[in-house]
PDB file of N, CA and C in Angstrom:
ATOM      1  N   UNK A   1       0.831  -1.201   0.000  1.00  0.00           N
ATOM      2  CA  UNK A   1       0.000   0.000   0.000  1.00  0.00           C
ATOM      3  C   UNK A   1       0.872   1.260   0.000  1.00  0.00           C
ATOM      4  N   UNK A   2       1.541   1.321   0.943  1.00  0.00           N
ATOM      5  CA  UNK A   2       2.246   2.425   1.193  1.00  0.00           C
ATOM      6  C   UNK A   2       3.762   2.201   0.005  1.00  0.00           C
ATOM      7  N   UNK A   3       3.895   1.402  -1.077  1.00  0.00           N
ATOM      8  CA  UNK A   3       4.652   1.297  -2.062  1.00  0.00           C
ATOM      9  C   UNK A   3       3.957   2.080  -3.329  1.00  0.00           C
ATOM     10  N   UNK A   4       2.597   1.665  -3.420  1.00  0.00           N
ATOM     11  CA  UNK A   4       1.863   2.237  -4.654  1.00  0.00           C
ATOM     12  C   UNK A   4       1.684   3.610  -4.443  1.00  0.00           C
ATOM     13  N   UNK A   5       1.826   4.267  -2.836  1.00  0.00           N
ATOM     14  CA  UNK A   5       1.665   5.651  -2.821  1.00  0.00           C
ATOM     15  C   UNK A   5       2.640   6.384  -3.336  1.00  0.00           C
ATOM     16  N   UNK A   6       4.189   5.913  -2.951  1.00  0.00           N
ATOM     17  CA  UNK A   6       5.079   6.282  -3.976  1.00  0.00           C
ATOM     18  C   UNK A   6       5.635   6.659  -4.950  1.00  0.00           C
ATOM     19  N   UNK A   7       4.921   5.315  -5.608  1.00  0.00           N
ATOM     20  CA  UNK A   7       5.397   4.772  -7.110  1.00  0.00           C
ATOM     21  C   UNK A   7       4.106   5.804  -7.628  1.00  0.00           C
ATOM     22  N   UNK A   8       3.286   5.866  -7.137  1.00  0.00           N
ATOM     23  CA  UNK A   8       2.449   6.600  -8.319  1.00  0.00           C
ATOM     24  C   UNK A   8       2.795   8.161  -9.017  1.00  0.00           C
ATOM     25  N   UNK A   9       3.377   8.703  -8.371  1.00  0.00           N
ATOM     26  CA  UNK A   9       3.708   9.944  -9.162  1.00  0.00           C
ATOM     27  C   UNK A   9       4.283  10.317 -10.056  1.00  0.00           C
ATOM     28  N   UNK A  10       5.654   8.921  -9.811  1.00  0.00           N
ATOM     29  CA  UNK A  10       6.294   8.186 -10.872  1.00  0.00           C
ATOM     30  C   UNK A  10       5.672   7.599 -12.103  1.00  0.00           C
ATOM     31  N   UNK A  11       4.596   7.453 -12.008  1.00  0.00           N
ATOM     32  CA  UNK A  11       3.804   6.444 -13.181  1.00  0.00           C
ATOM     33  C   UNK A  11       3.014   7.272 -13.285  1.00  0.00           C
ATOM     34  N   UNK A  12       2.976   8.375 -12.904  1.00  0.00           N
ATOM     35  CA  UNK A  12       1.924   9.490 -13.510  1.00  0.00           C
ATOM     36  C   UNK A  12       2.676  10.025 -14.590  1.00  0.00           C
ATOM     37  N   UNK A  13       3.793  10.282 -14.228  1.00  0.00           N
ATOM     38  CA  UNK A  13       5.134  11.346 -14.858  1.00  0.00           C
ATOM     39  C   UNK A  13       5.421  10.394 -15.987  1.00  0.00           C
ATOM     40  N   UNK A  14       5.227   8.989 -15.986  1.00  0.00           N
ATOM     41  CA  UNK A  14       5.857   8.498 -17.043  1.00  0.00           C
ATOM     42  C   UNK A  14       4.682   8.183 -18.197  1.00  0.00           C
ATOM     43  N   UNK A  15       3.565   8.431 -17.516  1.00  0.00           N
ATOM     44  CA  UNK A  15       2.276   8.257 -18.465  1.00  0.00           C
ATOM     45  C   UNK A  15       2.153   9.665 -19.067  1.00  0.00           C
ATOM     46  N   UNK A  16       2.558  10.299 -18.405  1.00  0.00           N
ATOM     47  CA  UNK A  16       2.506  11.882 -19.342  1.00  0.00           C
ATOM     48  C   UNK A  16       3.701  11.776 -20.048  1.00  0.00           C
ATOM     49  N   UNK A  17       4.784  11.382 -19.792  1.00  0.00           N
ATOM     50  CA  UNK A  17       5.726  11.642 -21.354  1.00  0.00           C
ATOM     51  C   UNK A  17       4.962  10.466 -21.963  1.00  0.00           C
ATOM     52  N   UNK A  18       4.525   9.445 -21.935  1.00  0.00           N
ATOM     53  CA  UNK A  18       4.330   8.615 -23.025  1.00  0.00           C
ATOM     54  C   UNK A  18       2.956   9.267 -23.655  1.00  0.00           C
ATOM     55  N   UNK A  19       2.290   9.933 -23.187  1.00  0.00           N
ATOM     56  CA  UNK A  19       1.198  10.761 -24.023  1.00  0.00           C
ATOM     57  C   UNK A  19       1.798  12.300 -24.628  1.00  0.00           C
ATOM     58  N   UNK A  20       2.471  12.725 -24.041  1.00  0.00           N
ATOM     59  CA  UNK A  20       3.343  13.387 -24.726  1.00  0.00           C
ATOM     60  C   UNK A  20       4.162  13.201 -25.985  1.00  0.00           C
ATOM     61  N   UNK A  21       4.922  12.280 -26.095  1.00  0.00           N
ATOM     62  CA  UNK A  21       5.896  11.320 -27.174  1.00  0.00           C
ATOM     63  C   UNK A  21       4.741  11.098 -28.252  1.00  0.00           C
ATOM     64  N   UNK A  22       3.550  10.151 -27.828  1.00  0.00           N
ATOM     65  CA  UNK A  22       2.483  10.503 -28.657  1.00  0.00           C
ATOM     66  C   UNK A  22       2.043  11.677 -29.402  1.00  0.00           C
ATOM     67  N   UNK A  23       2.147  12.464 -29.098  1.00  0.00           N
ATOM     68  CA  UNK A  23       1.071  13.690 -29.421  1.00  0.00           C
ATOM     69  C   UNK A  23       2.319  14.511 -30.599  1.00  0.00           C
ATOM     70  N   UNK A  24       3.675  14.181 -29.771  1.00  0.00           N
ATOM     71  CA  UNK A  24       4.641  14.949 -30.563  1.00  0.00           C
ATOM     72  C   UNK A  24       5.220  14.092 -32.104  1.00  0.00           C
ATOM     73  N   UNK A  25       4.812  12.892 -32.051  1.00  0.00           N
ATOM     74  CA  UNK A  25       5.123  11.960 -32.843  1.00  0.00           C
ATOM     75  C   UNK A  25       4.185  12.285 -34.584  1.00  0.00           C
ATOM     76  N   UNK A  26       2.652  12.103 -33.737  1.00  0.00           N
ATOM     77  CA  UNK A  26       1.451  12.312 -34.873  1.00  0.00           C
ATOM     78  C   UNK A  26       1.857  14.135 -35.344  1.00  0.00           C
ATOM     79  N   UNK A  27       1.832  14.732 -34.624  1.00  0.00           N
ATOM     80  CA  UNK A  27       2.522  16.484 -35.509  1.00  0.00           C
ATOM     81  C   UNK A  27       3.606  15.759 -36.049  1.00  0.00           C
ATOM     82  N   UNK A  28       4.541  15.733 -36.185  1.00  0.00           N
ATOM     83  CA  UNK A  28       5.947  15.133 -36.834  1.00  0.00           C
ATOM     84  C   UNK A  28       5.525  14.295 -38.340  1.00  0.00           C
ATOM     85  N   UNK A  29       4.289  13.500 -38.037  1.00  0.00           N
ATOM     86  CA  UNK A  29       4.908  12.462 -38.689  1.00  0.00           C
ATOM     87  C   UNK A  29       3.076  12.004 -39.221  1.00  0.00           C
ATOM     88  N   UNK A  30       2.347  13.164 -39.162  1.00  0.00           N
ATOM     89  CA  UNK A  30       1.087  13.345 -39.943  1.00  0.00           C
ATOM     90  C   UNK A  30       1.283  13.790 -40.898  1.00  0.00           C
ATOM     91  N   UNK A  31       0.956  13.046 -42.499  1.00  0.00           N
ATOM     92  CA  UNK A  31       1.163  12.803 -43.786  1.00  0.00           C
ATOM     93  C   UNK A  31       0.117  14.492 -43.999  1.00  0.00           C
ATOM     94  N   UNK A  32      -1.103  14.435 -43.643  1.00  0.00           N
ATOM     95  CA  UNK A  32      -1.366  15.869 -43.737  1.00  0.00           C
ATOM     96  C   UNK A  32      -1.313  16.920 -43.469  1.00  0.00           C
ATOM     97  N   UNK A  33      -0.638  17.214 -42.400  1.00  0.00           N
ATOM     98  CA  UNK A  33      -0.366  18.262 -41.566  1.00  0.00           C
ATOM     99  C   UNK A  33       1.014  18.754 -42.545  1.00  0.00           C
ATOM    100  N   UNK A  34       1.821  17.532 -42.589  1.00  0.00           N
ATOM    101  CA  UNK A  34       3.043  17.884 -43.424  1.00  0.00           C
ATOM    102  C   UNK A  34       2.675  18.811 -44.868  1.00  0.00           C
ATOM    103  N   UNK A  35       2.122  17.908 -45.425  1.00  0.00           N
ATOM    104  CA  UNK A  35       1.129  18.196 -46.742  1.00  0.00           C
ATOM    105  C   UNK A  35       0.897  19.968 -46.584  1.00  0.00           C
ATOM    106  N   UNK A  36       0.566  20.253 -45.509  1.00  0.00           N
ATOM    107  CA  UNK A  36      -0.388  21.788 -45.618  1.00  0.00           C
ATOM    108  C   UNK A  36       0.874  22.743 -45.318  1.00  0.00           C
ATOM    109  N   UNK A  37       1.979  22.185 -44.467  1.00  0.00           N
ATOM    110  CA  UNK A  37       3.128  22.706 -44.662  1.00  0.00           C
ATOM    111  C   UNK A  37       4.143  22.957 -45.393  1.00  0.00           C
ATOM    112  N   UNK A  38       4.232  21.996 -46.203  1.00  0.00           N
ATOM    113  CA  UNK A  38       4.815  22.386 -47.684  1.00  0.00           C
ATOM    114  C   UNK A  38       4.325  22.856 -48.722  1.00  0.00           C
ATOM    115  N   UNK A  39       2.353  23.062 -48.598  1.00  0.00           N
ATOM    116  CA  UNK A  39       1.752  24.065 -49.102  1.00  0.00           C
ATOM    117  C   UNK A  39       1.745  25.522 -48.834  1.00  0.00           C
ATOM    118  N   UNK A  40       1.983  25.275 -47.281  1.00  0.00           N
ATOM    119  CA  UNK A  40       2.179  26.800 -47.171  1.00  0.00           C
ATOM    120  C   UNK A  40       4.104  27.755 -47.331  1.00  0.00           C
ATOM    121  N   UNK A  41       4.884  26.510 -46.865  1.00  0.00           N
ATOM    122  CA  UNK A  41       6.128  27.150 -47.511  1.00  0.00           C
ATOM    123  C   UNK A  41       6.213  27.379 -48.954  1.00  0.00           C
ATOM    124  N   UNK A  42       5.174  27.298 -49.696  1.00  0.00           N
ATOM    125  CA  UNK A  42       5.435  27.357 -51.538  1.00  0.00           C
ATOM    126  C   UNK A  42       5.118  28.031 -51.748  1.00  0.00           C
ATOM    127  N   UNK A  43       3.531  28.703 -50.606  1.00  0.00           N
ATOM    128  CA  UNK A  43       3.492  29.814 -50.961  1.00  0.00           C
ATOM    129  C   UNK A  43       3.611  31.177 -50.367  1.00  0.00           C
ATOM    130  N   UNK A  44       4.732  30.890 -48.964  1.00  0.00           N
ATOM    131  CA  UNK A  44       5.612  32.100 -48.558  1.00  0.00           C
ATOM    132  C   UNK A  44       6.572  32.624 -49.434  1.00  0.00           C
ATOM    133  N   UNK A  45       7.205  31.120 -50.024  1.00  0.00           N
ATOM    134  CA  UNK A  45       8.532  31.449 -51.363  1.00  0.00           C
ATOM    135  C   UNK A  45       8.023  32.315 -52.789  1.00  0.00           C
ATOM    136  N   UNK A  46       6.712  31.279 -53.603  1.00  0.00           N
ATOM    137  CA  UNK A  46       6.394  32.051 -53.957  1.00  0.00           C
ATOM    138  C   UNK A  46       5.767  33.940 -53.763  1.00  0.00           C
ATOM    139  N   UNK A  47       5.600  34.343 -52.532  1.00  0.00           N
ATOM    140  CA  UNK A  47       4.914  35.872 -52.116  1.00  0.00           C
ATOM    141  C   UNK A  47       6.337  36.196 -51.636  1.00  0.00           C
ATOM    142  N   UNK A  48       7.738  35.617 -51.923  1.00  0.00           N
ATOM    143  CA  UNK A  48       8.723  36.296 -51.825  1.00  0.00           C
ATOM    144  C   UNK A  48       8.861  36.560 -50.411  1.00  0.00           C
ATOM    145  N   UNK A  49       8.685  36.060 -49.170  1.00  0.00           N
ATOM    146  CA  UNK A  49       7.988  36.189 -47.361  1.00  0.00           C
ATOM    147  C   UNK A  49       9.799  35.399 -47.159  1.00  0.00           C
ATOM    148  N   UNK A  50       9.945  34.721 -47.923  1.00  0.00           N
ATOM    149  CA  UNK A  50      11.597  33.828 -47.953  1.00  0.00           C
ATOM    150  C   UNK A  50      12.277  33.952 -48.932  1.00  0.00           C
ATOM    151  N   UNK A  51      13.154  33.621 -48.614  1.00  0.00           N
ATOM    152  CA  UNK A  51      14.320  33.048 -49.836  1.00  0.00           C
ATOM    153  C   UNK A  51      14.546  32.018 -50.292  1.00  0.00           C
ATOM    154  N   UNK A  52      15.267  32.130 -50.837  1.00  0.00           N
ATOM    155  CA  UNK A  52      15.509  30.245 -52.246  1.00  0.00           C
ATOM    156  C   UNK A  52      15.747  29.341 -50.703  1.00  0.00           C
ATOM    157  N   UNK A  53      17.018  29.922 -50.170  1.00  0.00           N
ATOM    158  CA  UNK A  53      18.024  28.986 -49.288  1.00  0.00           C
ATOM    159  C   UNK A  53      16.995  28.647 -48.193  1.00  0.00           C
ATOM    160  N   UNK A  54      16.377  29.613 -47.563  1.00  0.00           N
ATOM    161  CA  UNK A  54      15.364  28.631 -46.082  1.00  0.00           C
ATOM    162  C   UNK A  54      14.221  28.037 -46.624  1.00  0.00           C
ATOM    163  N   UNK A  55      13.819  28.632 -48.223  1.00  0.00           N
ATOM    164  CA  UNK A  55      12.571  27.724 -48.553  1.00  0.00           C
ATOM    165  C   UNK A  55      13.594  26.267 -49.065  1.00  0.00           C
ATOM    166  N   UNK A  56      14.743  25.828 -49.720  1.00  0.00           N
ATOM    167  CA  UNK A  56      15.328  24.842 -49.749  1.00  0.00           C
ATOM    168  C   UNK A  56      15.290  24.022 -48.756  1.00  0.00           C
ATOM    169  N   UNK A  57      15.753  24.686 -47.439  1.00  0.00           N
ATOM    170  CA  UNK A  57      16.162  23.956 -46.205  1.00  0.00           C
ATOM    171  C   UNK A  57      14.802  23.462 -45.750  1.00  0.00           C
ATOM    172  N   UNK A  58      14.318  24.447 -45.678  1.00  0.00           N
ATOM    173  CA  UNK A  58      12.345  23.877 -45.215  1.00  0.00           C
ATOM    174  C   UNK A  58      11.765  22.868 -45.700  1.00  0.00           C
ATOM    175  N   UNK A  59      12.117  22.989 -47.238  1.00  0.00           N
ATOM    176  CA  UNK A  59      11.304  22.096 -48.259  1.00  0.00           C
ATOM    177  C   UNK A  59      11.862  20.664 -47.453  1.00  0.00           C
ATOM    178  N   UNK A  60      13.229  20.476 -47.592  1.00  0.00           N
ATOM    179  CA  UNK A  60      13.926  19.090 -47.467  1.00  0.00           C
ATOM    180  C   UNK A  60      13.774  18.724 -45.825  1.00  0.00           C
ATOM    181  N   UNK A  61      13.828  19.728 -44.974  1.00  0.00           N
ATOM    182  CA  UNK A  61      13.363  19.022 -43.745  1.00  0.00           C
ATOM    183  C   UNK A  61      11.566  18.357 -43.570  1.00  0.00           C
ATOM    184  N   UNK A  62      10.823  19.044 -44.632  1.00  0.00           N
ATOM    185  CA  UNK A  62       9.451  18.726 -44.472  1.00  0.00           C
ATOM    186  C   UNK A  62       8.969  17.410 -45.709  1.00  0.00           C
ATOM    187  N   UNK A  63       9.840  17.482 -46.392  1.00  0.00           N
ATOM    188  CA  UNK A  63      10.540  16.072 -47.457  1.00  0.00           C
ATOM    189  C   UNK A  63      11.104  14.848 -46.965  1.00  0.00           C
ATOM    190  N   UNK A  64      11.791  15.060 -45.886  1.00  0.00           N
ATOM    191  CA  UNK A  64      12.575  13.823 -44.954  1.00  0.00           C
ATOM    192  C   UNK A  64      11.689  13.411 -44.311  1.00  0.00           C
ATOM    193  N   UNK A  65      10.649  14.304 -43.430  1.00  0.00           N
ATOM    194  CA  UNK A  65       9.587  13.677 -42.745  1.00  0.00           C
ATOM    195  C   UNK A  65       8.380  13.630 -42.942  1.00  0.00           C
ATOM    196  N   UNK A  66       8.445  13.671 -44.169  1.00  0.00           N
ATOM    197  CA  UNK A  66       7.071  13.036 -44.824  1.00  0.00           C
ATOM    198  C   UNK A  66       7.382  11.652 -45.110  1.00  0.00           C
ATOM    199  N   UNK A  67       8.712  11.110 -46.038  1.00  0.00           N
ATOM    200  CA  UNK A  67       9.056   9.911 -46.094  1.00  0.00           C
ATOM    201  C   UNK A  67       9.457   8.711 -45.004  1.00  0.00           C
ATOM    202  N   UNK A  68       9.256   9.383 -43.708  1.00  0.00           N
ATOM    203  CA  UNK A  68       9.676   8.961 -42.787  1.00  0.00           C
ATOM    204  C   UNK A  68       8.127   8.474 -42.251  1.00  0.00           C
ATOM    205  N   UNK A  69       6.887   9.527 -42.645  1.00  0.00           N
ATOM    206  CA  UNK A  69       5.624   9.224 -42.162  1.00  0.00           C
ATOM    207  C   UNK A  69       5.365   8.050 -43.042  1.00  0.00           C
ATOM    208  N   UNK A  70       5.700   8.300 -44.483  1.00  0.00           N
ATOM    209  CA  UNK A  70       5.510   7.014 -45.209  1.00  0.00           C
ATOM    210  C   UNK A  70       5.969   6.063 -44.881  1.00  0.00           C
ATOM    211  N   UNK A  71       6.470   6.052 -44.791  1.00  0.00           N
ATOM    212  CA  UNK A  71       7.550   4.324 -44.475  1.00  0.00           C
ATOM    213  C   UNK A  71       6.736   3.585 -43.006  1.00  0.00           C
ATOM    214  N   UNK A  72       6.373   4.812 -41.906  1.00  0.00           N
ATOM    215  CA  UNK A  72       5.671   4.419 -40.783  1.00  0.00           C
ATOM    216  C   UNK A  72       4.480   4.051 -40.877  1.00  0.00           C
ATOM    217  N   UNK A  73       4.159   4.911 -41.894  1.00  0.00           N
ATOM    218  CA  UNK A  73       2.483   4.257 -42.347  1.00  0.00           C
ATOM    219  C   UNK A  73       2.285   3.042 -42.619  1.00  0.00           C
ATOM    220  N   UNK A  74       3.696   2.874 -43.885  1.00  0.00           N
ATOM    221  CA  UNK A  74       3.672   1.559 -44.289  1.00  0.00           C
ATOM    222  C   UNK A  74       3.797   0.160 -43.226  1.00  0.00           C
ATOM    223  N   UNK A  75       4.878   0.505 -42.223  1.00  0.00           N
ATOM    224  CA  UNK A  75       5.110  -0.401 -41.324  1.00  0.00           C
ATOM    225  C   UNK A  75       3.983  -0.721 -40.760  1.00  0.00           C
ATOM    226  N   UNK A  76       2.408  -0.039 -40.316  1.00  0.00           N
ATOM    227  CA  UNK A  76       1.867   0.175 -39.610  1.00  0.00           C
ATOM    228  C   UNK A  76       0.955  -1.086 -40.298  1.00  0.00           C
ATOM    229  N   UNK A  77       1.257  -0.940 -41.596  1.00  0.00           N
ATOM    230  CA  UNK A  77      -0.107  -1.984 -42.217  1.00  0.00           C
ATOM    231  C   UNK A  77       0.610  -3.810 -42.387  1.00  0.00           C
TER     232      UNK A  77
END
């Protein structure tokens, strides 16, 4: 009894990062969310809001983890 009073705050704390890790995973690694983000960096670049070089860098970081959602998707099935 007086062990589970303990341990629980501990297993509270670890149930919130694991719903956390969750939550940060699906933003990361949601095929549409990505999608609306590389819609909208195309069209900051295009309205000239950026440049070639951070819309490059943007594009390919939001390119890596889209293929990364793919591949997870895929694993998933």
């Amino acid at each position: 009894m007086i062990f589970k009073l303990f341990t629980l705050p501990i297993r509270s704390i670890i149930k919130l990062g694991e719903k956390i890790q969750e939550e940060v995973d699906q933003e990361l690694y949601d095929l549409t969310y990505i999608q609306q983000q590389l819609i909208e960096l195309h069209m900051m670049y295009d309205m000239e809001e950026i440049d070639e070089e951070a819309y490059m860098e943007r594009e390919q970081e939001l390119l890596n983890r889209y293929r990364i959602a793919k591949e997870r998707e895929k694993n998933e099935y």
